[in-house]
Structures are given as C-alpha cells and as structure tokens.
PDB file of N, CA and C in Angstrom:
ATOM      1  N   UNK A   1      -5.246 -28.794 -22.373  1.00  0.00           N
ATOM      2  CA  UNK A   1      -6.263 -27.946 -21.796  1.00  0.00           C
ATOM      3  C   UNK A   1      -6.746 -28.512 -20.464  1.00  0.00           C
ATOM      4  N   UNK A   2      -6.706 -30.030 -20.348  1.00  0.00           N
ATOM      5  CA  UNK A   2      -7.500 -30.582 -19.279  1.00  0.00           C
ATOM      6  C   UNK A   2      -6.403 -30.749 -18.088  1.00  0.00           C
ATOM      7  N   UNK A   3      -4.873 -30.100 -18.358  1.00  0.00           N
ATOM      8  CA  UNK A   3      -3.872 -30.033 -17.141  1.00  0.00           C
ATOM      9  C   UNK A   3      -4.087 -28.311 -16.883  1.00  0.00           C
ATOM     10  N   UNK A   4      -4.430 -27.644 -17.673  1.00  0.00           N
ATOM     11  CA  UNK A   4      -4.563 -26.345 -17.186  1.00  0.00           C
ATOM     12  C   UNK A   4      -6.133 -25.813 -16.545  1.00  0.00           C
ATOM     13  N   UNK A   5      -7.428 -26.628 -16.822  1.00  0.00           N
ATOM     14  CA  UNK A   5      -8.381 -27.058 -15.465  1.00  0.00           C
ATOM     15  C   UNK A   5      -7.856 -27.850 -14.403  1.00  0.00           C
ATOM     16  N   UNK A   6      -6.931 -28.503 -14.587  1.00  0.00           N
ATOM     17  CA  UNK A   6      -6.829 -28.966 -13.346  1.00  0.00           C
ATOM     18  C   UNK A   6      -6.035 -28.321 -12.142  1.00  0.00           C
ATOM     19  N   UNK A   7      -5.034 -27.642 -13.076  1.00  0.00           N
ATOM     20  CA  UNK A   7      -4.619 -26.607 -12.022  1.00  0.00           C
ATOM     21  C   UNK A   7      -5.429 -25.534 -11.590  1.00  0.00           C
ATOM     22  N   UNK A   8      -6.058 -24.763 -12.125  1.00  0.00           N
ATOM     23  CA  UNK A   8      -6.913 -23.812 -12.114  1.00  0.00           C
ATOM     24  C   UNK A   8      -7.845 -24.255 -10.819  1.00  0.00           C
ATOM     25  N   UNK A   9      -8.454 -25.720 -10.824  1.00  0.00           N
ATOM     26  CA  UNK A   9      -9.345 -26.059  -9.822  1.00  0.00           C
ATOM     27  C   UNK A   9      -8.453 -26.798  -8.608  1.00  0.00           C
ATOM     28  N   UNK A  10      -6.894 -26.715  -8.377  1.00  0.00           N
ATOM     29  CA  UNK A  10      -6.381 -26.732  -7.250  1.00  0.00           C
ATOM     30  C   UNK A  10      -6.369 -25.566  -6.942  1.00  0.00           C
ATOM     31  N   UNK A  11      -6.202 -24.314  -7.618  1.00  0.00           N
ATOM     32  CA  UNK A  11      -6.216 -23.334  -7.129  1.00  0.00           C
ATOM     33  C   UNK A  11      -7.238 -22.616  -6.626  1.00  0.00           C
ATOM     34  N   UNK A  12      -7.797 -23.080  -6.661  1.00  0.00           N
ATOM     35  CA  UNK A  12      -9.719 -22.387  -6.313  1.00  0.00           C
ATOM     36  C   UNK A  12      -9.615 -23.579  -5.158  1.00  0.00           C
ATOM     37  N   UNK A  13      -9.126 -24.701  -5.037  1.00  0.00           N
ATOM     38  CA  UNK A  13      -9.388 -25.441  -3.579  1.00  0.00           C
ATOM     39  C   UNK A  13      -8.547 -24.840  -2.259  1.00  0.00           C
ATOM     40  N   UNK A  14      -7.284 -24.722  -2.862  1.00  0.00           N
ATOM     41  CA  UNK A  14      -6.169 -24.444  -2.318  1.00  0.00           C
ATOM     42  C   UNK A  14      -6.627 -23.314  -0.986  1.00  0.00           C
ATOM     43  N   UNK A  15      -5.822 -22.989  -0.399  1.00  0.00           N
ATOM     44  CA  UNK A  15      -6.153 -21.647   0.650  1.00  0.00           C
ATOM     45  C   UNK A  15      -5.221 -20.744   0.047  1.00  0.00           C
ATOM     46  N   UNK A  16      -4.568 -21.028  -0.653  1.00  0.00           N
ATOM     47  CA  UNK A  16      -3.056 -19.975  -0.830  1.00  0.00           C
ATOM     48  C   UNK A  16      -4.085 -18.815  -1.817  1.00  0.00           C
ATOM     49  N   UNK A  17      -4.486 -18.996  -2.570  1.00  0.00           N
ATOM     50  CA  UNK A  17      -5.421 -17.637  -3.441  1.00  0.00           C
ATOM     51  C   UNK A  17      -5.854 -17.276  -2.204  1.00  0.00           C
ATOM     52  N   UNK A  18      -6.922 -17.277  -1.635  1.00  0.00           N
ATOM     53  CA  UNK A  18      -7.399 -16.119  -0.340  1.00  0.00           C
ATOM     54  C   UNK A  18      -6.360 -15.584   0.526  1.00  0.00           C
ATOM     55  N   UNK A  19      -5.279 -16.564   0.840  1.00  0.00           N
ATOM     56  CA  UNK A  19      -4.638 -16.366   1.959  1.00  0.00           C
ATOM     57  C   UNK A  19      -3.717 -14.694   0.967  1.00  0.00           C
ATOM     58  N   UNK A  20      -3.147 -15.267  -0.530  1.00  0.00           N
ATOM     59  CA  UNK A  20      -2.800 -13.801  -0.821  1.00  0.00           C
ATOM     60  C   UNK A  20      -3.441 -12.769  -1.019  1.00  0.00           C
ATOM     61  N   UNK A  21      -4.699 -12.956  -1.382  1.00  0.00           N
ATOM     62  CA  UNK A  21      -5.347 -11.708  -1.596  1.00  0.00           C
ATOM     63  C   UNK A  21      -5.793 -11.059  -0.467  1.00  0.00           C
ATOM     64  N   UNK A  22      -5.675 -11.836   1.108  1.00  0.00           N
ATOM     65  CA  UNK A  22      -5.503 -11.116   2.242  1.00  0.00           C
ATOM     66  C   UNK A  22      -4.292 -10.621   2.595  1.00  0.00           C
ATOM     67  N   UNK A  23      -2.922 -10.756   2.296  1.00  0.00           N
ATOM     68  CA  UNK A  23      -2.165 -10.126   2.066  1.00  0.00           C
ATOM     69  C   UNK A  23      -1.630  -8.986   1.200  1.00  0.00           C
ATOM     70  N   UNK A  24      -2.506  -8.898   0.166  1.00  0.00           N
ATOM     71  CA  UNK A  24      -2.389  -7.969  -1.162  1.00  0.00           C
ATOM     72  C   UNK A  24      -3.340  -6.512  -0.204  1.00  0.00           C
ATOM     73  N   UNK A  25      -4.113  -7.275   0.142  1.00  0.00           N
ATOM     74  CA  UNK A  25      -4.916  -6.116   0.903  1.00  0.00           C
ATOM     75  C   UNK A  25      -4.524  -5.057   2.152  1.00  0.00           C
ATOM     76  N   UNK A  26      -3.901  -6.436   2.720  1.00  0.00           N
ATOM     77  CA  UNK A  26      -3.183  -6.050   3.715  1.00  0.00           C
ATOM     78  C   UNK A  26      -1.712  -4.826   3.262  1.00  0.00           C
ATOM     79  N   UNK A  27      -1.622  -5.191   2.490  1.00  0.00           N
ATOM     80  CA  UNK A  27      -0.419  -4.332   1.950  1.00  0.00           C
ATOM     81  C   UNK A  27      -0.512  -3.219   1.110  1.00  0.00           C
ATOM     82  N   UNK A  28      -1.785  -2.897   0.613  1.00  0.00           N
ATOM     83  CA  UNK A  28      -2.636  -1.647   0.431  1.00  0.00           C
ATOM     84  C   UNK A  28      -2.577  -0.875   1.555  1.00  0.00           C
ATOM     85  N   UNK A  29      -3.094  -1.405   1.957  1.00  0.00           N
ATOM     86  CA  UNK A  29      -3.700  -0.709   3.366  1.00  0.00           C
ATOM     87  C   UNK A  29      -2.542  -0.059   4.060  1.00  0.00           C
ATOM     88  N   UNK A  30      -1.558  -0.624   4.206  1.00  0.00           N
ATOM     89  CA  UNK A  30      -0.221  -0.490   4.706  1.00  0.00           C
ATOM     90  C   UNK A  30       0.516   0.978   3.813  1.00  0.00           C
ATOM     91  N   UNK A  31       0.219   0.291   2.556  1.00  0.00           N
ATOM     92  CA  UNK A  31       1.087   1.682   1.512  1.00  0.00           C
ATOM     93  C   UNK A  31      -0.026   2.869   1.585  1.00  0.00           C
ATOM     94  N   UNK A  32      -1.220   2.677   1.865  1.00  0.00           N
ATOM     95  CA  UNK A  32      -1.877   3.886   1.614  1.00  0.00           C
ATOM     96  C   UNK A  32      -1.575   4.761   3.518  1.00  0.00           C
ATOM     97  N   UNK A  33      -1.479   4.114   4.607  1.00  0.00           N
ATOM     98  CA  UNK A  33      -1.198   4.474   5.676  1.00  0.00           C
ATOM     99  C   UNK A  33       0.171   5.274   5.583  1.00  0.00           C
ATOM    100  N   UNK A  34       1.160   4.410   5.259  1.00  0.00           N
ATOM    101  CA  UNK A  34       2.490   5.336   4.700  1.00  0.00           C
ATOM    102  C   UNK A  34       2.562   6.747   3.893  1.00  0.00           C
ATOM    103  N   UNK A  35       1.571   6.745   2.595  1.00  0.00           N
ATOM    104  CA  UNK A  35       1.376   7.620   1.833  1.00  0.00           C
ATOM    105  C   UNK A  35       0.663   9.046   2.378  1.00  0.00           C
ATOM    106  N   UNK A  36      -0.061   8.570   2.993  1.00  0.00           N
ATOM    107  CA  UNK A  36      -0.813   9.731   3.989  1.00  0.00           C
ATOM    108  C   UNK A  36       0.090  10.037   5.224  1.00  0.00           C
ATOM    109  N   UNK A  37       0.917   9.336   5.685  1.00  0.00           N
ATOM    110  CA  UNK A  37       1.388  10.018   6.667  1.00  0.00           C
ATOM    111  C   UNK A  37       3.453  10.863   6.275  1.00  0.00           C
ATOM    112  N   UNK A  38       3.164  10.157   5.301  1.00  0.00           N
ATOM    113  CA  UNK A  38       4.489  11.480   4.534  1.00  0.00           C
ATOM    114  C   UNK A  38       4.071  12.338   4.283  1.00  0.00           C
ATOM    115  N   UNK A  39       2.662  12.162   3.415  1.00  0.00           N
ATOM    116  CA  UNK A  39       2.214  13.374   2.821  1.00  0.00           C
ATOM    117  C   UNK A  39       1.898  14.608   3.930  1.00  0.00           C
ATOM    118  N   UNK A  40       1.468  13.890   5.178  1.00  0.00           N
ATOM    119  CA  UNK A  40       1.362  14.693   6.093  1.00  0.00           C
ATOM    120  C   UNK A  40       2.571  15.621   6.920  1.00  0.00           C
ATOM    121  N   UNK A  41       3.388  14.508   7.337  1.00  0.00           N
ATOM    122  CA  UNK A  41       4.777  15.176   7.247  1.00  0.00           C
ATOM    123  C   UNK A  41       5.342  16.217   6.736  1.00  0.00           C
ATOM    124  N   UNK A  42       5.209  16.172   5.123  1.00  0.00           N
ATOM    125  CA  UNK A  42       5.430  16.575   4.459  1.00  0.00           C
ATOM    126  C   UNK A  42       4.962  18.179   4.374  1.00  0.00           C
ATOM    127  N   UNK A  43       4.356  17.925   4.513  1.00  0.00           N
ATOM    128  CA  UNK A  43       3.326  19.370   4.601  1.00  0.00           C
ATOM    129  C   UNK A  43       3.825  20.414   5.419  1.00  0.00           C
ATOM    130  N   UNK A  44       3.686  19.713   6.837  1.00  0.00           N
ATOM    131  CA  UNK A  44       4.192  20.069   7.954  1.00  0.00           C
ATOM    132  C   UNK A  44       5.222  20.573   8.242  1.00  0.00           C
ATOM    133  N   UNK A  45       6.224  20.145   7.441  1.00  0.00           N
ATOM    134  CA  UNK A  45       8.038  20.311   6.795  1.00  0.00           C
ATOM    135  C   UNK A  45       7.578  21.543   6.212  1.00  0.00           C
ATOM    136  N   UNK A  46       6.741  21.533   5.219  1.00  0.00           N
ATOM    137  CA  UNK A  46       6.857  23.062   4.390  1.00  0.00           C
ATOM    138  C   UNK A  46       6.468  23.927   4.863  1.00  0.00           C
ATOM    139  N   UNK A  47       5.138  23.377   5.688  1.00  0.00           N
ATOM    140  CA  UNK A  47       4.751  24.841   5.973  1.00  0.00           C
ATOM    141  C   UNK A  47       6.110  25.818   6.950  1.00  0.00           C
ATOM    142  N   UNK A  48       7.130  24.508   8.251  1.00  0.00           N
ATOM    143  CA  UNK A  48       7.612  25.256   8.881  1.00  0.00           C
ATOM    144  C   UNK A  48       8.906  25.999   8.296  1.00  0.00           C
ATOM    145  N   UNK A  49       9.398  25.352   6.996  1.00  0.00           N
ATOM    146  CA  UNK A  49      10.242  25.830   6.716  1.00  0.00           C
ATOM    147  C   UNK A  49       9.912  27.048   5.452  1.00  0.00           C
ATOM    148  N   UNK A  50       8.608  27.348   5.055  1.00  0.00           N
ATOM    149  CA  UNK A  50       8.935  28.609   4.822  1.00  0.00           C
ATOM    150  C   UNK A  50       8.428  29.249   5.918  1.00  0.00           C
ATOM    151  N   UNK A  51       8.133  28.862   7.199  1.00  0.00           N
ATOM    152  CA  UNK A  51       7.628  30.367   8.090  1.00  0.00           C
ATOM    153  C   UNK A  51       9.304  30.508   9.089  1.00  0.00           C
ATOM    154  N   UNK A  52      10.250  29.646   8.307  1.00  0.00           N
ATOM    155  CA  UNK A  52      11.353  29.954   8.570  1.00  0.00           C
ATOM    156  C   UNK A  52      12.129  30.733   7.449  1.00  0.00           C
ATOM    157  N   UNK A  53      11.958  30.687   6.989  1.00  0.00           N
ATOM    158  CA  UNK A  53      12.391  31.436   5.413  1.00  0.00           C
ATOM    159  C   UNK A  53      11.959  32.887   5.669  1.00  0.00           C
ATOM    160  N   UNK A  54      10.220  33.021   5.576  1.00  0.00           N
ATOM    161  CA  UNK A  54       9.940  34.368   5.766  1.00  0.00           C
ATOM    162  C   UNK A  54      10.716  34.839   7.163  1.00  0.00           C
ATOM    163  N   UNK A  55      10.584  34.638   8.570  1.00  0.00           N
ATOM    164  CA  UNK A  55      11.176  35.021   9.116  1.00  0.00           C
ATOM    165  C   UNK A  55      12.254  35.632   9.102  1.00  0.00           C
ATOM    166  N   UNK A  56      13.426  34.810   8.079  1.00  0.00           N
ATOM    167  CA  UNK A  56      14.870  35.259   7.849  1.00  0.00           C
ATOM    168  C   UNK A  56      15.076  36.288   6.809  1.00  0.00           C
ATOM    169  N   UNK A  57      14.308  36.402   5.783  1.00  0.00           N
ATOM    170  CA  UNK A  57      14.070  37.756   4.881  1.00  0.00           C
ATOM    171  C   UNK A  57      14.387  38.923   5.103  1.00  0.00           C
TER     172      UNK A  57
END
C-alpha cells in the first residue's frame, strides 16, 4: 500500500498530470471544432444537393 502512496504522490508532484490534462483539453476542443464544422459542411452539402435534385425533377 505504502509503494502505491508513493507513486500516487509522485504523481501529484510530477508536471506530467497537468501537462496531460492540458492536452486532453486541448483535444476536446479540437474534436468539438471538427464536429461543428462537418456538421456544418454537411448541411451545406444537403441543402445544395437537393436544390439540385429538385431542380432536375
């Protein structure tokens, strides 16, 4: 038990825990930027391709 506090309290000294959870964030941020801008795309795609569709009817 007293090697698994001791790791536990390198890890709370360490920088590497903050340094990932500024990367975890960072990479949210990143997938939610992606997600919104397909979705946007996306949209954009449909709407023109059915006002190409109706057109051809």
């Amino acid at each position: 038990m007293s090697k698994f506090t001791a790791s536990v309290k390198k890890f709370l000294v360490s920088e590497d825990g903050p340094t990932a959870v500024e990367y975890a964030v960072m990479l949210a941020l990143i997938v939610v930027v992606c997600i919104t801008a397909v979705t946007s795309v996306g949209t954009a795609a449909n709407t023109k391709f059915n006002s190409v569709a109706t057109s051809l009817k």
